[in-house]
N, C-alpha and C. Protein backbone atom coordinates (compact mmCIF):
# COMPACT_ATOMS: atom_id res chain seq x y z
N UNK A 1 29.01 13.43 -9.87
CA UNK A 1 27.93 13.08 -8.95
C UNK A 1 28.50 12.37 -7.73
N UNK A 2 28.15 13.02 -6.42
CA UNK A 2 28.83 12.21 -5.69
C UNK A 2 27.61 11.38 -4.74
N UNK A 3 28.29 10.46 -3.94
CA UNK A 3 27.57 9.27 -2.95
C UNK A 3 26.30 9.91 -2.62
N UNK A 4 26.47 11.40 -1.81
CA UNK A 4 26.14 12.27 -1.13
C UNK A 4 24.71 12.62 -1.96
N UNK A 5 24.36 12.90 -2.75
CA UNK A 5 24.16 12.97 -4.30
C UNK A 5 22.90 12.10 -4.34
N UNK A 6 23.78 10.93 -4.70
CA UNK A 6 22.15 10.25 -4.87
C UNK A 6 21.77 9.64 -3.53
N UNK A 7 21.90 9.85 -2.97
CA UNK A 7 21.16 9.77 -1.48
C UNK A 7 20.68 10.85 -1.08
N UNK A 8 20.19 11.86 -1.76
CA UNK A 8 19.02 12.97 -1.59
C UNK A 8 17.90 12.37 -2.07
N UNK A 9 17.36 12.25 -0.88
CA UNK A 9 15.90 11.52 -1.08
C UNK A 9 14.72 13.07 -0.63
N UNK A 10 14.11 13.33 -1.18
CA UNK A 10 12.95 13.84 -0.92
C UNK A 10 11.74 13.50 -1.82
N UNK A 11 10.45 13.88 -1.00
CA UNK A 11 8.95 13.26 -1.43
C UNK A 11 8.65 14.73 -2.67
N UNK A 12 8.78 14.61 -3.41
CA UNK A 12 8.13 16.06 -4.57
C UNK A 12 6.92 15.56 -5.25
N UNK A 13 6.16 16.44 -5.04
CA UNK A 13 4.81 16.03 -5.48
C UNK A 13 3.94 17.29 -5.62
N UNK A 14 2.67 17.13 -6.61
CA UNK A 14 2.31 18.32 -6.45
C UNK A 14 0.98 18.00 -5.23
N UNK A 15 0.83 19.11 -4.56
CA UNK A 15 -0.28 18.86 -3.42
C UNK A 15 -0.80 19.98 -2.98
N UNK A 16 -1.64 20.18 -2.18
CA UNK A 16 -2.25 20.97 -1.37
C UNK A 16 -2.51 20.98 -0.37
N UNK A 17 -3.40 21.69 0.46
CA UNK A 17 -3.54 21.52 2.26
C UNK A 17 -3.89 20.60 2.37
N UNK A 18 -5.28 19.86 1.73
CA UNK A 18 -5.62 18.72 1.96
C UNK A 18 -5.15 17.61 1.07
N UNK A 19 -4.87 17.57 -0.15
CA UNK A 19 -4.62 16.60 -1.11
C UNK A 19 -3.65 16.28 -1.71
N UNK A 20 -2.88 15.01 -2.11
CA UNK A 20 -1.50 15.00 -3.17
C UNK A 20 -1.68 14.08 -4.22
N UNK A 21 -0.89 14.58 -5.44
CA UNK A 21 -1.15 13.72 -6.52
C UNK A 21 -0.38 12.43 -6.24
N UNK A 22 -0.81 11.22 -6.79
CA UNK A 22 0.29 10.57 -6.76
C UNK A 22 -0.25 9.63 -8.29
N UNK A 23 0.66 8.91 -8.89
CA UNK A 23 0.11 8.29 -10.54
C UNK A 23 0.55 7.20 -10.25
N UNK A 24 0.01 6.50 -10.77
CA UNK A 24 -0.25 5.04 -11.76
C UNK A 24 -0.56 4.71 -12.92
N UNK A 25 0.04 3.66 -13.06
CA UNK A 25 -0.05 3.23 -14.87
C UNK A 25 -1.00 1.54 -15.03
N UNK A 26 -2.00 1.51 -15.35
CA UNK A 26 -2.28 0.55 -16.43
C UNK A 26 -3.11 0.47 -17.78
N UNK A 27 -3.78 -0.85 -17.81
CA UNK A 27 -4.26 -1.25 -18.77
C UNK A 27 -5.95 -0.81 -19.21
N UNK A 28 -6.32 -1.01 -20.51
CA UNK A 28 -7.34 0.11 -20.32
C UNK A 28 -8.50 -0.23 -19.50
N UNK A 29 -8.70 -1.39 -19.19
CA UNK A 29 -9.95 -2.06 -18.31
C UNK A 29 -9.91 -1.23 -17.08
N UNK A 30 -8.84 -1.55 -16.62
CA UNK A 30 -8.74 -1.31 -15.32
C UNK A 30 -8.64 0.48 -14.84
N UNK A 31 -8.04 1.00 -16.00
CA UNK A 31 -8.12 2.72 -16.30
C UNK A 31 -9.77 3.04 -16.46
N UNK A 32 -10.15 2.19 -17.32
CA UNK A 32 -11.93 2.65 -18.01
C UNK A 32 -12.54 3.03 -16.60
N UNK A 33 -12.97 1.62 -15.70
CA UNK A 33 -13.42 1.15 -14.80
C UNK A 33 -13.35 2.41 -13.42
N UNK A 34 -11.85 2.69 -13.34
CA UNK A 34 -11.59 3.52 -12.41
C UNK A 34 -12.15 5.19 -12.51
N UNK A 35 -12.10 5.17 -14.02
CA UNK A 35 -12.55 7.30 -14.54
C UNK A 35 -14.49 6.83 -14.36
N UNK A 36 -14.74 5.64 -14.80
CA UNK A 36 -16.09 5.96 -14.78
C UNK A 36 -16.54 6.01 -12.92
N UNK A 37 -15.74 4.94 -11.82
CA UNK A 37 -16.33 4.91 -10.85
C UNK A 37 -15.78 6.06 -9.83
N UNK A 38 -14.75 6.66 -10.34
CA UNK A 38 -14.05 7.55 -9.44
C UNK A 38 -12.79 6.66 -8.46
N UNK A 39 -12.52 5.35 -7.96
CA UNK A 39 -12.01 4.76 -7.89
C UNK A 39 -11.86 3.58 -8.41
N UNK A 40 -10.78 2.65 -7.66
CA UNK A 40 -11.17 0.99 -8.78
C UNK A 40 -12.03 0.31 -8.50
N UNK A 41 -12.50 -0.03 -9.26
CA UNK A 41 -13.48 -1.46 -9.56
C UNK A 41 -13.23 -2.98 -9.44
N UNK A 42 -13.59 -4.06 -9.88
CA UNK A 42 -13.57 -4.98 -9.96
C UNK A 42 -12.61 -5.52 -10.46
N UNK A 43 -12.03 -4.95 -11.64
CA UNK A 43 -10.69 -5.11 -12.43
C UNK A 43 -9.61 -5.57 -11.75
N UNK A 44 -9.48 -4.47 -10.79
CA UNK A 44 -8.05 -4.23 -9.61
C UNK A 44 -8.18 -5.23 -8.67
N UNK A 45 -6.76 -5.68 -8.50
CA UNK A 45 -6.90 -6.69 -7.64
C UNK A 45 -6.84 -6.51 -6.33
N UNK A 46 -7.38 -6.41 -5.57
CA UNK A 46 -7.08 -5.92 -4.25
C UNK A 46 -6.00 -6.34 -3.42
N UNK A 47 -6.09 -8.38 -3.68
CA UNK A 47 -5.14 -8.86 -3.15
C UNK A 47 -3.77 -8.52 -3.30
N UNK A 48 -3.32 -7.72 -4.60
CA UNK A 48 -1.82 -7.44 -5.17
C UNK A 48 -1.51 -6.55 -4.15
N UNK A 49 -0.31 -5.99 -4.46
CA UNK A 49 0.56 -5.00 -3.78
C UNK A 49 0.70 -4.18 -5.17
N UNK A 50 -0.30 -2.95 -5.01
CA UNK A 50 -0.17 -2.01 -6.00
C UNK A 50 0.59 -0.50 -5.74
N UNK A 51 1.56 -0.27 -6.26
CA UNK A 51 2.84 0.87 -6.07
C UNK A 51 1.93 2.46 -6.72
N UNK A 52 2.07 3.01 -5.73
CA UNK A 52 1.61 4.77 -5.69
C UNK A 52 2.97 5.47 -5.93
N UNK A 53 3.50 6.22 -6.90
CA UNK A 53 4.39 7.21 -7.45
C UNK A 53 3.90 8.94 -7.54
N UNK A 54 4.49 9.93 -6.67
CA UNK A 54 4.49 10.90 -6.20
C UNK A 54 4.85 11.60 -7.44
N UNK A 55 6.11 10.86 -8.05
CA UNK A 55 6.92 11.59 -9.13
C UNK A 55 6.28 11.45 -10.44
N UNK A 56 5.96 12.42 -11.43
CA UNK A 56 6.05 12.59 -12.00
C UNK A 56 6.70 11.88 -13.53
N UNK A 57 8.04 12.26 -13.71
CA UNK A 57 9.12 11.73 -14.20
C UNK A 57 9.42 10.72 -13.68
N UNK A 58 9.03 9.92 -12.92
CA UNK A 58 9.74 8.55 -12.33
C UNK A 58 8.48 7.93 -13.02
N UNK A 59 7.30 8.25 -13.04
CA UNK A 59 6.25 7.30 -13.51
C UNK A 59 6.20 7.15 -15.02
N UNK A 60 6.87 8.54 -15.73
CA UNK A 60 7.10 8.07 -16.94
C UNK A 60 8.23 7.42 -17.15
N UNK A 61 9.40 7.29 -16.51
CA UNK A 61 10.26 6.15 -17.15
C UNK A 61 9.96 4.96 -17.02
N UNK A 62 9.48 4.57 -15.75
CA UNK A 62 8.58 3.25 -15.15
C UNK A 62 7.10 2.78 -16.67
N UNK A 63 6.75 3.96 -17.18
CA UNK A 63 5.67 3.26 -17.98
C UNK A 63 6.32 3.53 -19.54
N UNK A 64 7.20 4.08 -19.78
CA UNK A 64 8.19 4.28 -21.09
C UNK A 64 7.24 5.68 -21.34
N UNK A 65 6.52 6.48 -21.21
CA UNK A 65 5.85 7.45 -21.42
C UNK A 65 4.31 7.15 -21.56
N UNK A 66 4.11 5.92 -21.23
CA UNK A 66 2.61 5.30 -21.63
C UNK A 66 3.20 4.52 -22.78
N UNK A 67 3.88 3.50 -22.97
CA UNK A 67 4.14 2.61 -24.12
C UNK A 67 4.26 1.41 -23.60
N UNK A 68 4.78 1.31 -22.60
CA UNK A 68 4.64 -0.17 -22.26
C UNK A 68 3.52 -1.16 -22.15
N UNK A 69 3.68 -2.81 -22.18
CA UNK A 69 2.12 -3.46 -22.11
C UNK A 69 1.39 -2.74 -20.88
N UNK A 70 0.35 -3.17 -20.89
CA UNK A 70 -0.34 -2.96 -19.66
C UNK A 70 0.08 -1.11 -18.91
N UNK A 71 0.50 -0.59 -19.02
CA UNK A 71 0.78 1.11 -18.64
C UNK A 71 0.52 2.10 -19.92
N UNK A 72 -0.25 1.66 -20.83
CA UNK A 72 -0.88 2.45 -21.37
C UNK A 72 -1.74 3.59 -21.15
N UNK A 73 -2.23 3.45 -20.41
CA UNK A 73 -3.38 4.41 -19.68
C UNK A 73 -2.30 5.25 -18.41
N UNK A 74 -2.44 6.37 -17.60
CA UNK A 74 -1.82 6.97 -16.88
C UNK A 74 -2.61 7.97 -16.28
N UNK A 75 -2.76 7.35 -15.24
CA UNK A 75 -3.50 7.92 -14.10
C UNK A 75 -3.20 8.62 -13.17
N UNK A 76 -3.73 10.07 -12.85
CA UNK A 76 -3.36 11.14 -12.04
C UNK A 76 -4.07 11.08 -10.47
N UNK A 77 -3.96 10.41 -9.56
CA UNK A 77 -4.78 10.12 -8.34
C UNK A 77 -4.71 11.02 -7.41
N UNK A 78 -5.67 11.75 -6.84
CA UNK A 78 -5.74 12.86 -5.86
C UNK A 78 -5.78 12.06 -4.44
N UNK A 79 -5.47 11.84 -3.63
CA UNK A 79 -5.77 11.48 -2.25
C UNK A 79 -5.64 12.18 -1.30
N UNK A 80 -6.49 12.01 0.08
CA UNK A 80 -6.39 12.58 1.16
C UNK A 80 -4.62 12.50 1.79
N UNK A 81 -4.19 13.99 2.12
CA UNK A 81 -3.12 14.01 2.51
C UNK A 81 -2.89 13.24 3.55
N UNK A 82 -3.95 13.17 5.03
CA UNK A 82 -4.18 12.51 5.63
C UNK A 82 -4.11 11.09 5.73
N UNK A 83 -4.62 10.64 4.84
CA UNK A 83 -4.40 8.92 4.31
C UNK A 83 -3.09 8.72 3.95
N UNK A 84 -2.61 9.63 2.90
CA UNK A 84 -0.78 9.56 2.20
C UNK A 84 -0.01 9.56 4.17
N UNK A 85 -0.03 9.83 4.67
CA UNK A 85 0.72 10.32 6.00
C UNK A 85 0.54 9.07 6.87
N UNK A 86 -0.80 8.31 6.67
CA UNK A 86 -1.03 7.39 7.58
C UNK A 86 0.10 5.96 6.52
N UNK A 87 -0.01 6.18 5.62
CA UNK A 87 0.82 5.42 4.29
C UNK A 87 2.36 5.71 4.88
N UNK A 88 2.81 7.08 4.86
CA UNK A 88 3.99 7.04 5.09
C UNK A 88 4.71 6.58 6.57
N UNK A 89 3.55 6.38 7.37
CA UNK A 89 3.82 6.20 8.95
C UNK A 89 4.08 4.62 9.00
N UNK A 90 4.01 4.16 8.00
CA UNK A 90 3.58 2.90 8.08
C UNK A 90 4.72 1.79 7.42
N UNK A 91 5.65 2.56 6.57
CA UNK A 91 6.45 2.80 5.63
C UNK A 91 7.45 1.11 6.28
N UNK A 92 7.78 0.04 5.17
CA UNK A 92 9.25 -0.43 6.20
C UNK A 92 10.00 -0.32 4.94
N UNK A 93 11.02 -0.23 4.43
CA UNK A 93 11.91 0.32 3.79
C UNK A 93 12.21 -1.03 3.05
N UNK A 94 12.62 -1.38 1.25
CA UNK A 94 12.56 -2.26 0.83
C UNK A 94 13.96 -3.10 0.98
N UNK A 95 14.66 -1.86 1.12
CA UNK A 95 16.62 -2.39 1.59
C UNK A 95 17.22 -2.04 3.23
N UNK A 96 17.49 -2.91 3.62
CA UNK A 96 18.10 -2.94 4.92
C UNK A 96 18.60 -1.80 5.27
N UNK A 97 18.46 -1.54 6.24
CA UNK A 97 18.74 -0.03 7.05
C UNK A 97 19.09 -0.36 8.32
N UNK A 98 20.67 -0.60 8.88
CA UNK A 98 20.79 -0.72 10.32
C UNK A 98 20.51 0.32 11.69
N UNK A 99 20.51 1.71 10.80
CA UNK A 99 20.07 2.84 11.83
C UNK A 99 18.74 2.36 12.15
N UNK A 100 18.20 1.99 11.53
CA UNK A 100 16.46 2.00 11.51
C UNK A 100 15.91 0.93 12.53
N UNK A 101 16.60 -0.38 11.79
CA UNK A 101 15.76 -1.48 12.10
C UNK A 101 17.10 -2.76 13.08
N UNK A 102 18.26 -1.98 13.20
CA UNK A 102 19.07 -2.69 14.25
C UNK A 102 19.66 -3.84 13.49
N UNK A 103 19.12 -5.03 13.56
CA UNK A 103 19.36 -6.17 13.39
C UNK A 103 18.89 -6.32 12.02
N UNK A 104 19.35 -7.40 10.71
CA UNK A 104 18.99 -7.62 9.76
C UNK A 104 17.46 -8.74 9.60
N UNK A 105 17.73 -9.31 10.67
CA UNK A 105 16.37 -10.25 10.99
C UNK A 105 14.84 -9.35 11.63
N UNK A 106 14.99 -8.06 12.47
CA UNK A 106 14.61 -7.65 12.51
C UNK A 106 13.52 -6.93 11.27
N UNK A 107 14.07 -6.56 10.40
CA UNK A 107 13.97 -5.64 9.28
C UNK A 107 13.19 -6.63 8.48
N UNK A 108 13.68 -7.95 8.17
CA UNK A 108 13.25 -8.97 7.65
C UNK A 108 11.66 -9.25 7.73
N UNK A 109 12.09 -9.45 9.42
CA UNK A 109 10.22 -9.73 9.95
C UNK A 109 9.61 -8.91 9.67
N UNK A 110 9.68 -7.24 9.49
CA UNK A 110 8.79 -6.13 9.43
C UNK A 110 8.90 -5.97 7.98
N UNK A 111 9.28 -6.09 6.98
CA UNK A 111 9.14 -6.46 5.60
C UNK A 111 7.63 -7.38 5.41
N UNK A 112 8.30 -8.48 5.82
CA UNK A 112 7.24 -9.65 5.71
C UNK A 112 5.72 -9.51 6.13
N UNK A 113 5.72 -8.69 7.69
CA UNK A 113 4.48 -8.49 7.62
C UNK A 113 3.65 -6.90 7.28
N UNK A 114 4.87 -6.53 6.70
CA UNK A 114 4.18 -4.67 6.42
C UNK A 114 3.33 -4.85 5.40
N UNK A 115 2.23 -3.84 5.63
CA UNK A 115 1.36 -3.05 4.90
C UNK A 115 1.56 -2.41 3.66
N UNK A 116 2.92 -1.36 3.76
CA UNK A 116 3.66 -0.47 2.73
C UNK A 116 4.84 -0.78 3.25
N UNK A 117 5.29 -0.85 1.73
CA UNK A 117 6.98 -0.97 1.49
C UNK A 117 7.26 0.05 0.58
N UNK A 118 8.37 0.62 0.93
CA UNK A 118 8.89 2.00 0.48
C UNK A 118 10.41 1.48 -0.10
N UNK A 119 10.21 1.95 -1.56
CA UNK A 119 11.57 1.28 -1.94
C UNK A 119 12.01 3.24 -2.95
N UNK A 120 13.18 3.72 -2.82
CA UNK A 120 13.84 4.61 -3.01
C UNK A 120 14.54 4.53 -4.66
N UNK A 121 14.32 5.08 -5.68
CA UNK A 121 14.86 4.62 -7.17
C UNK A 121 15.71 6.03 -7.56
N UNK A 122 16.76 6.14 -8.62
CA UNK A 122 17.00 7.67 -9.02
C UNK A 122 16.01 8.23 -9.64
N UNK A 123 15.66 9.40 -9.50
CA UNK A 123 14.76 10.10 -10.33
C UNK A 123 15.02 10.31 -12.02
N UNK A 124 14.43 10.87 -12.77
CA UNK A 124 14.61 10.36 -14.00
C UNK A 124 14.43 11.87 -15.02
N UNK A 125 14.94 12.50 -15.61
CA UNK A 125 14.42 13.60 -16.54
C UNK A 125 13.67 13.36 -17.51
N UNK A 126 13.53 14.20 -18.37
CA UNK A 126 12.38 13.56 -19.51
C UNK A 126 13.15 13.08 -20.42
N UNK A 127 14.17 12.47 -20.56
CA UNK A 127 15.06 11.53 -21.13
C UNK A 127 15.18 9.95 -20.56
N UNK A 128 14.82 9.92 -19.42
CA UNK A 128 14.93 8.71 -18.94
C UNK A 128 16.39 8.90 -18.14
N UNK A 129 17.10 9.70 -18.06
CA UNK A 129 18.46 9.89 -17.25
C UNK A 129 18.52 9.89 -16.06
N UNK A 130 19.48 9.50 -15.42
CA UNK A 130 19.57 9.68 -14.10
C UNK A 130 19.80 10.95 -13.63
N UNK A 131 18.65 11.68 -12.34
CA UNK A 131 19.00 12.29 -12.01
C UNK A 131 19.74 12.70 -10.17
N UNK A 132 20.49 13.43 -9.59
CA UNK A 132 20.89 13.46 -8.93
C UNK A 132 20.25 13.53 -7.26
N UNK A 133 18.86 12.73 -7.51
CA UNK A 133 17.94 12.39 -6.14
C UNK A 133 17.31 11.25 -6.54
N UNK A 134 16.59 10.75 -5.17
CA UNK A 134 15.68 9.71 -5.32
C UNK A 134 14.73 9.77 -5.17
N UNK A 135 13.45 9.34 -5.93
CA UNK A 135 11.90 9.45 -6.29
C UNK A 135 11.59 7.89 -5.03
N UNK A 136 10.45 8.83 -4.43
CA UNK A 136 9.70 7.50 -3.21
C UNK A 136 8.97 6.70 -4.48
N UNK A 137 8.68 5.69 -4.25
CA UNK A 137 7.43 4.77 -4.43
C UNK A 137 6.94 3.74 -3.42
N UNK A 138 5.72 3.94 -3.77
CA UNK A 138 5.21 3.32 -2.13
C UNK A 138 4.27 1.90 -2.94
N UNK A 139 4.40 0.84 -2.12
CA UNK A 139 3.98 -0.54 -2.42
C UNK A 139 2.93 -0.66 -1.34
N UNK A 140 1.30 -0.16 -1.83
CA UNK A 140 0.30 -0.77 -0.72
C UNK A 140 -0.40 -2.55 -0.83
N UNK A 141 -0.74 -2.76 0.32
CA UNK A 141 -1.49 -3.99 -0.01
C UNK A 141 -2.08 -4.48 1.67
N UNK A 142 -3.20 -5.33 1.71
CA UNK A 142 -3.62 -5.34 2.90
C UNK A 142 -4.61 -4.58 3.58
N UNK A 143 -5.01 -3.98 4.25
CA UNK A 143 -5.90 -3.02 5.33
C UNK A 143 -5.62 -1.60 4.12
N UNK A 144 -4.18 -1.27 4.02
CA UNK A 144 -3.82 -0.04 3.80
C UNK A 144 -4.54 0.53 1.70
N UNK A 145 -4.51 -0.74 1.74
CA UNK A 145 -4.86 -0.46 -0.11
C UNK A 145 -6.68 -0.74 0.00
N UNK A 146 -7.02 -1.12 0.94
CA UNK A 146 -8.45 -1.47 1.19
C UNK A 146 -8.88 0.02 1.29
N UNK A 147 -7.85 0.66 2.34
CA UNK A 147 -8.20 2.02 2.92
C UNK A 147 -8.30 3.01 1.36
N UNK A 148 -7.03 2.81 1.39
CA UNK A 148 -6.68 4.09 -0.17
C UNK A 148 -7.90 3.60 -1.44
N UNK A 149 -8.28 2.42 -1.55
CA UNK A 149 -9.20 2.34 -2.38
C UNK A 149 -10.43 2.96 -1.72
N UNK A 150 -11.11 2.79 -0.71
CA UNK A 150 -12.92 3.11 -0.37
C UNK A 150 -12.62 4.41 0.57
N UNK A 151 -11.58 4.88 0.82
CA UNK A 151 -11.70 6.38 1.77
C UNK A 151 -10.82 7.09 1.31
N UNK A 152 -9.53 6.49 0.98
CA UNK A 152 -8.91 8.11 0.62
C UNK A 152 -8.58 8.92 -0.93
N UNK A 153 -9.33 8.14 -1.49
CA UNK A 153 -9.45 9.12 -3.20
C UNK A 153 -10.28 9.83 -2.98
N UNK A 154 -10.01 11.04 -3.62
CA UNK A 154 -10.45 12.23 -3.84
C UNK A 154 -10.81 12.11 -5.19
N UNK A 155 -9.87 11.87 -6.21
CA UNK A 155 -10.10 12.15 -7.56
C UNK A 155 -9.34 11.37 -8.42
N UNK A 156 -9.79 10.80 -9.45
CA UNK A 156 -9.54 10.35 -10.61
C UNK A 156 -9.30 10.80 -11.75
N UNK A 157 -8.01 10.65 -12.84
CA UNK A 157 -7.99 11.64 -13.69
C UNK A 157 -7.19 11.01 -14.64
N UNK A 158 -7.79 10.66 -15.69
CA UNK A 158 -6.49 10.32 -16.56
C UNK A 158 -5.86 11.36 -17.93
N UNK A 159 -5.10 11.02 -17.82
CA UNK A 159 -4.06 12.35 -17.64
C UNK A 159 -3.06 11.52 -19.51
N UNK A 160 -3.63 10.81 -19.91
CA UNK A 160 -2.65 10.11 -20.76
C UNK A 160 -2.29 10.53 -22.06
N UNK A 161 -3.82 11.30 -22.52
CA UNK A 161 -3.63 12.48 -23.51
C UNK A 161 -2.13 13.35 -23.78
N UNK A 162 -2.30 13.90 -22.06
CA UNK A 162 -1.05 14.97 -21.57
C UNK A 162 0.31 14.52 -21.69
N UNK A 163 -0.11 12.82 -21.73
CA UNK A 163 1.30 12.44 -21.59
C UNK A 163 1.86 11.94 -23.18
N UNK A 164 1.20 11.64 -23.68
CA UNK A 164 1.79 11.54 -25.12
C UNK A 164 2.06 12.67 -25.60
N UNK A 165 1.30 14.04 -25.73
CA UNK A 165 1.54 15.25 -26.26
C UNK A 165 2.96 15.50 -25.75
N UNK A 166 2.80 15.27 -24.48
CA UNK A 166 4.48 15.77 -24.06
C UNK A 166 5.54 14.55 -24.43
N UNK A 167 5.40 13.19 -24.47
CA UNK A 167 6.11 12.54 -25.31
C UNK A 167 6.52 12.89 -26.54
N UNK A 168 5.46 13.21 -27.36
CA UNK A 168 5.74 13.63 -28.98
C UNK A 168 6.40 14.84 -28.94
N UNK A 169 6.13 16.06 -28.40
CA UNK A 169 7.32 17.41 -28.29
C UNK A 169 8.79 16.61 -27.44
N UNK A 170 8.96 15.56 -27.02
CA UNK A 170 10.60 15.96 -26.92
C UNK A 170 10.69 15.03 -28.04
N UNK A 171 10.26 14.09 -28.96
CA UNK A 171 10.59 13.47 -29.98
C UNK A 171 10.60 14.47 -30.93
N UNK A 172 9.79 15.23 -31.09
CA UNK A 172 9.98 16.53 -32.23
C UNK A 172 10.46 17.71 -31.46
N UNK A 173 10.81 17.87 -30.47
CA UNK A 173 12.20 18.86 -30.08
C UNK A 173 11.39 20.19 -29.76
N UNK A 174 9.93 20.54 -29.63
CA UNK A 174 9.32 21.05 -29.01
C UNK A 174 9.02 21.03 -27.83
N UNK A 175 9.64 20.74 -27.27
CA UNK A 175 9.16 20.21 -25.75
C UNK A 175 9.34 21.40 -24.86
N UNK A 176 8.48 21.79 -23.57
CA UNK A 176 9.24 23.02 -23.15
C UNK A 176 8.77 22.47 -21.30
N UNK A 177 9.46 22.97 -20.87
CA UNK A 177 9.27 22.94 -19.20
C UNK A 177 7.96 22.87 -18.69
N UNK A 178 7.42 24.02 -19.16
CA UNK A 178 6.20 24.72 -18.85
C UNK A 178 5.34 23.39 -18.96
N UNK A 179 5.03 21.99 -19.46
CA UNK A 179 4.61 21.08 -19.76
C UNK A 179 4.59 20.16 -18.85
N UNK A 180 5.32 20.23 -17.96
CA UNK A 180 5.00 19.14 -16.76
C UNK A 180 4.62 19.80 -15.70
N UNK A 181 4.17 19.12 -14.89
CA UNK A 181 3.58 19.67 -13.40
C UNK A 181 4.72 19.74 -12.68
N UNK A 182 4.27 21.09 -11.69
CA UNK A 182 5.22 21.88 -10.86
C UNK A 182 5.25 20.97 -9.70
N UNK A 183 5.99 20.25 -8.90
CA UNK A 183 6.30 19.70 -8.14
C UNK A 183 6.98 20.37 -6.89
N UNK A 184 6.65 20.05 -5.82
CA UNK A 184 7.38 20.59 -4.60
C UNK A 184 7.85 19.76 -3.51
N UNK A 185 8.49 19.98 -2.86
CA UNK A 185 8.89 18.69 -1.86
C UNK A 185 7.89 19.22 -0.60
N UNK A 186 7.65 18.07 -0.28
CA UNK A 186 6.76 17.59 0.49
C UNK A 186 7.06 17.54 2.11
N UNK A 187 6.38 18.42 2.94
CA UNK A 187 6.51 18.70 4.38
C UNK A 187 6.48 17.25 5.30
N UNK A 188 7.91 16.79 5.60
CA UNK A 188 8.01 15.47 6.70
C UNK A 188 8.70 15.96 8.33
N UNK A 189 7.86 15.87 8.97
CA UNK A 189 8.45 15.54 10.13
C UNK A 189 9.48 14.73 10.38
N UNK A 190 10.23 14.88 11.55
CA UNK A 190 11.67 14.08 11.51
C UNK A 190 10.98 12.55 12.32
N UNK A 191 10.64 12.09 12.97
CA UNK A 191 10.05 10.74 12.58
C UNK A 191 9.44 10.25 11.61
N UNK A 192 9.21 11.11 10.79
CA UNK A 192 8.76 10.38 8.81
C UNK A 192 9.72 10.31 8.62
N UNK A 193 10.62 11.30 9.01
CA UNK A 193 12.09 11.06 8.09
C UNK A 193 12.71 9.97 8.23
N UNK A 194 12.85 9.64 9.83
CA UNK A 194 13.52 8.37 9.71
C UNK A 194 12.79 7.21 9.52
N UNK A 195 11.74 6.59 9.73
CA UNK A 195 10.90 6.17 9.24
C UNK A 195 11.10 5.61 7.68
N UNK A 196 11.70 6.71 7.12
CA UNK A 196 11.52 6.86 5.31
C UNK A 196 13.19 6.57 4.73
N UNK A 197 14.07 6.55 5.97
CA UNK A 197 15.31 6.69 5.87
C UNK A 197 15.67 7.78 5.13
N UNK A 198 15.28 8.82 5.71
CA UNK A 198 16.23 9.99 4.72
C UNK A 198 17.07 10.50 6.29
N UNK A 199 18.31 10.61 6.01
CA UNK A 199 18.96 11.22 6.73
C UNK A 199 18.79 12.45 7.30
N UNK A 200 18.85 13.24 8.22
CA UNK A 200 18.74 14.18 8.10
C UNK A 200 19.77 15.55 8.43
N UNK A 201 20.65 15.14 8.12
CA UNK A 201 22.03 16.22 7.60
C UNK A 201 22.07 16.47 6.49
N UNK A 202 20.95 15.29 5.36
CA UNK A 202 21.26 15.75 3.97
C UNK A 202 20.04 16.56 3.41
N UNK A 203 19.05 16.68 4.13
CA UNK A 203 17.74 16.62 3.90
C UNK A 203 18.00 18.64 3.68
């Protein structure tokens, strides 16, 4: 695996013209609350900085497959593509980037007062392994999680059933491809790109 390697960052997600999935994991209050209202409720804290995952496989290593406290439940969120784009425009990157942001104090201040923070992890197989790219996750909070909560869900879905069944086939060695969602990388303009820090010689 080289440098080169895991610094392939792309957005894979499954989506459409108008919509992209992106998941979350919690607890069942806050899961109940959200399938009955179509978004969150009262449960959710607004004030937090709550993280949106594109990936798939990154959300199950992040929740152990649905085993961990509180990520029991696993939630499939549809949102306006439109809204995801205004999210990614907005993006300041969680590790210093001198192409980007020049100065380290610079980067600092726009951390401190951003909206979304975009932090870059390896992607993960259905083993939990490292794989040879990096999965986005996006950290909303502020105006922007106000927004994604009351305008840009589309749909609510919990999905947690799906995810134990496919837990239990690779523990019993049934497991087959065909079982996870088809993922595609995701159309960025080259100011998202840099924006998102993906290079673009590697892209």
């Amino acid at each position: 695996m080289t440098s080169k390697n895991l610094e392939d960052k792309k957005v894979l997600a499954q989506f459409d013209e108008e919509n992209i999935r992106v998941y979350q994991a919690y607890n069942n209050k806050i899961a109940d609350e959200a399938i009955s209202l179509g978004t969150f409720g009262s449960y959710f804290k607004m004030e937090r900085m709550t993280w949106i995952k594109p990936s798939f496989l990154w959300m199950m290593y992040r929740s152990g497959w649905a085993t961990k406290e509180g990520q029991e439940r696993i939630l499939a969120i549809d949102i306006k593509r439109a809204g995801f784009n205004i999210i990614l425009e907005n993006v300041v990157l969680s590790a210093f980037k001198a192409e980007i942001y020049g100065q380290y104090e610079n980067w600092k201040m726009h951390l401190e007062n951003s909206q979304v923070r975009c932090q870059w992890d390896p992607d993960r197989d259905i083993f939990g392994n490292q794989l040879d790219r990096r999965a986005i996750q996006l950290g909303l909070k502020g105006n922007i999680i106000k927004n994604y909560v009351n305008d840009w869900i589309v749909k609510i879905s919990d999905i947690s059933d799906q995810v134990i069944e496919i837990r239990e086939s690779i523990k019993s060695k049934t497991f087959k491809k065909s079982m996870l969602p088809i993922e595609h990388e995701y159309p960025l303009e080259e100011q998202l790109k840099k924006i998102l820090g993906i290079d673009l010689a590697e892209a």
